[in-house]
Structures are given as C-alpha cells and as structure tokens.
Protein backbone atom coordinates (compact mmCIF):
# COMPACT_ATOMS: atom_id res chain seq x y z
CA UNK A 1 2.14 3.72 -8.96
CA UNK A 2 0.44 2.87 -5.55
CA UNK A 3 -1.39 5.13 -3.27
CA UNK A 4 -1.72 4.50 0.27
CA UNK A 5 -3.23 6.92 3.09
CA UNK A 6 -1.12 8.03 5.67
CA UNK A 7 -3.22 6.84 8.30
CA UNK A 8 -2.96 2.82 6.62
CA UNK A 9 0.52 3.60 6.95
CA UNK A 10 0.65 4.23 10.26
CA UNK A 11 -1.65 1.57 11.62
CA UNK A 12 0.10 -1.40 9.54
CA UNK A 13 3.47 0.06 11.43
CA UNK A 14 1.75 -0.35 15.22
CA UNK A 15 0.16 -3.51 13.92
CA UNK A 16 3.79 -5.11 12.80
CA UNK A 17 5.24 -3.49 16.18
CA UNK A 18 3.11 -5.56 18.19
CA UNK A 19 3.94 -9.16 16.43
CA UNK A 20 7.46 -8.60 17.19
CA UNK A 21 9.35 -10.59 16.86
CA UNK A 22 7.48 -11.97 14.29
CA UNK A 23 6.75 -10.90 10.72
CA UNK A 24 2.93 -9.65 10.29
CA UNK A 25 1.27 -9.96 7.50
CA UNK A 26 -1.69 -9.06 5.26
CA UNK A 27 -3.92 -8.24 2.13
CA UNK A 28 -4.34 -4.72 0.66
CA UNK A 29 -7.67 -3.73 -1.54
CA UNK A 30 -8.34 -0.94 -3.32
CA UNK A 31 -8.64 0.19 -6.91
CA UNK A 32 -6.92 -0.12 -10.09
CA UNK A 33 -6.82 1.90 -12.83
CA UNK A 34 -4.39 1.11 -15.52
CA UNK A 35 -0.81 1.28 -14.14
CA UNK A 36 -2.52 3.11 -10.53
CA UNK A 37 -3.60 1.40 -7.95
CA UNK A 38 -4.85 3.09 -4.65
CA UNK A 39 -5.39 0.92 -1.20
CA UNK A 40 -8.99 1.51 0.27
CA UNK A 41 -8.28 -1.37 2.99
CA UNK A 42 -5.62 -2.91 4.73
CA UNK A 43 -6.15 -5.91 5.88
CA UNK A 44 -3.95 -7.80 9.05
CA UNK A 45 -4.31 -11.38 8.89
CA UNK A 46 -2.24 -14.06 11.24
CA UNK A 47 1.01 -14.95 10.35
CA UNK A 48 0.53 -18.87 11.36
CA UNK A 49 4.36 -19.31 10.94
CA UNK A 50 4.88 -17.45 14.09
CA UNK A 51 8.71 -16.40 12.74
CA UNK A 52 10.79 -13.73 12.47
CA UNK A 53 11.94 -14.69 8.59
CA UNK A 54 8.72 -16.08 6.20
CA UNK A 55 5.22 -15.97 6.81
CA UNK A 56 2.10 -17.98 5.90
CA UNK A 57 -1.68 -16.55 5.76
CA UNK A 58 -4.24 -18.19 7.95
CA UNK A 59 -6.08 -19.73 5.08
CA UNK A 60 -9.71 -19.10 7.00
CA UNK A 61 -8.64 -15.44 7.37
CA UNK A 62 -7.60 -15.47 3.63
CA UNK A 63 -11.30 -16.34 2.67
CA UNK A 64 -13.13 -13.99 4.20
CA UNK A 65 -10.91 -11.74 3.46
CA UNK A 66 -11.26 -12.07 -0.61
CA UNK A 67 -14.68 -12.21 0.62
CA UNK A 68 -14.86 -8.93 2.13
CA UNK A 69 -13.02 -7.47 -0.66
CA UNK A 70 -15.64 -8.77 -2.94
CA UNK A 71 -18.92 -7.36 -1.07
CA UNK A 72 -16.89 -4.19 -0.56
CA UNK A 73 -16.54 -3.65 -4.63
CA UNK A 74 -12.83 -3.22 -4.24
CA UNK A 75 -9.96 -5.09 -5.69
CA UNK A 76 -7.49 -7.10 -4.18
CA UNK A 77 -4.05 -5.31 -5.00
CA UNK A 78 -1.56 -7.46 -3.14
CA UNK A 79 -0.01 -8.36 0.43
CA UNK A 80 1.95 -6.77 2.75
CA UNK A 81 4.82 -7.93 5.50
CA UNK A 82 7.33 -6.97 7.82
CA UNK A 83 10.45 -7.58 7.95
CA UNK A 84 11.31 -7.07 11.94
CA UNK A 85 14.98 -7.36 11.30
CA UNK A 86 16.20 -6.98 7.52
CA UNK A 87 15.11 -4.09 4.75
CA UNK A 88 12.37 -3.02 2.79
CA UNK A 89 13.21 -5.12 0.05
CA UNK A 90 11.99 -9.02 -0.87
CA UNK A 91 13.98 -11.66 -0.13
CA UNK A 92 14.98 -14.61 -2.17
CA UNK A 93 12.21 -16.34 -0.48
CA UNK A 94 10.12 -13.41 -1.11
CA UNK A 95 10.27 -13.66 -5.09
CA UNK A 96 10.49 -17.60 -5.41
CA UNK A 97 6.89 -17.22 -3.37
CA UNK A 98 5.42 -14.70 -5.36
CA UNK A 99 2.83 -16.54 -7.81
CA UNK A 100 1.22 -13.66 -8.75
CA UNK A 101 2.80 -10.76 -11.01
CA UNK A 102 -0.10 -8.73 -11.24
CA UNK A 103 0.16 -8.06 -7.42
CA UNK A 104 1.74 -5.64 -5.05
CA UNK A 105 3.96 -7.26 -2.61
CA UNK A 106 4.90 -3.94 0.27
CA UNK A 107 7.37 -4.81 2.82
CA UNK A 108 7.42 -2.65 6.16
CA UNK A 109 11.41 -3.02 7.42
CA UNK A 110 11.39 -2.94 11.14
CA UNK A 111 15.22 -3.13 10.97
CA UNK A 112 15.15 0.64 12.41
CA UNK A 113 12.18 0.45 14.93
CA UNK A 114 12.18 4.08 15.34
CA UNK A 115 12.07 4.67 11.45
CA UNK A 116 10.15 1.88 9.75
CA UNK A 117 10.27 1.79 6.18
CA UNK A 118 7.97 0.79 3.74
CA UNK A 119 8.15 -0.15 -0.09
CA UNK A 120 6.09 -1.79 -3.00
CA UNK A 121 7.59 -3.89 -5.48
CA UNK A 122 6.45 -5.91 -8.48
CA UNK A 123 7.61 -9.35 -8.76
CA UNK A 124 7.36 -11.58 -12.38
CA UNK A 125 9.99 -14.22 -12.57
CA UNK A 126 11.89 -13.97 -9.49
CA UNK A 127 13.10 -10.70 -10.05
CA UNK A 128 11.83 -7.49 -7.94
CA UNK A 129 10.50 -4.19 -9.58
CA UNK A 130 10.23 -1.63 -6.78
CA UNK A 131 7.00 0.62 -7.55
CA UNK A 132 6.40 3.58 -6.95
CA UNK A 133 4.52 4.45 -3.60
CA UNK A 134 2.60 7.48 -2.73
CA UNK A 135 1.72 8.31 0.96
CA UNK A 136 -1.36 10.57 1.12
CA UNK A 137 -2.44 12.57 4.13
C-alpha cells in the first residue's frame, strides 16, 4: 500500500500538464513501514529525453535529489511519470527499465487531460504488480 496526499497529487498533475507534450518525471520519498509506504516529497526532475514516449533523469538532479532525501531522514520510495498520451499502466519499456523491485514506479496518464489518472505498480522481472494507492486529503 502507498499513501500519497492529495495536494502531491494535484501538483505532480499541473507539473506533467506543463511538459506537454512531453513525459515529466520524478522521485518520490517518504516512509516505509513493512508492506506501507507513505510519500512525504515529490520530487520533479527534468526529463532530458524531451519525448512524449520514455524518459531519462537529469543525472545532476538525480544526486541531489538522493541527497536531499538523505538530509531530510526520508526514504526514497520510487519514481513517477506521465504518460501524456497512453494509460496509467507501464509499458514494455517501462518494466524492461525497471532495475529496482523494491521501488514504486506511479504513472500519471494524461490520455484524458481533463481526468488524469494515476497508479502505482511494483515491477520484479518484467512483469507489473499494480499497488494499492491511497489519496489522503
């Protein structure tokens, strides 16, 4: 399970709104506690890509981000994307890049711009787990 603030919610939506058309990107830190994990901070990073279909951190940003994290106490949970055009779900591209199955990988669909969509998933072995995501007030 994954707990995320309304509020996170709602500023990773504007921030992916305004990269159109490309995907955004970023880190999410919180805490973990067994099987829960709640996001403290969202982080939005550059998508150096510039595209529409894959992204790729700015490695600089990365650092200070794990940095941050670090100084902070929290724990880095996982990244976050949008997909501007396709759903909430990874792609092939998605799992065959995900190195790390003890992250979160959420993916904001921006395939409905008027009803963005969000979803967490765990990824081991190229397959996708979708978690389950709590939006707090």
């Amino acid at each position: 399970m994954i707990k995320l603030l309304k509020a996170d919610l709602e500023k990773m939506i504007k921030h992916a709104k305004s990269e159109l058309p490309n995907e955004a990107c970023g880190l999410i830190a919180g805490t973990i506690d067994g099987d829960s994990k709640e996001v403290k901070k969202v982080y939005y990073l550059t998508n150096i890509d510039h595209s529409n279909e894959h992204f790729s951190i700015d490695p600089n940003e990365q650092l200070a981000t794990i940095k941050d994290i670090r100084v902070n106490g929290l724990k880095l949970i996982g990244n976050w994307h949008s997909h501007p055009e396709s759903p909430s779900r990874p792609s092939e591209e998605d799992k065959r890049l995900a190195y790390d199955s003890s992250a979160s990988y959420m993916i904001l669909s921006l395939m409905d711009y008027d009803n963005p969509v969000l979803n967490s998933f765990h990824i081991a072995n190229n397959i996708s787990e979708k978690e389950e995501l709590i939006i707090i007030d």
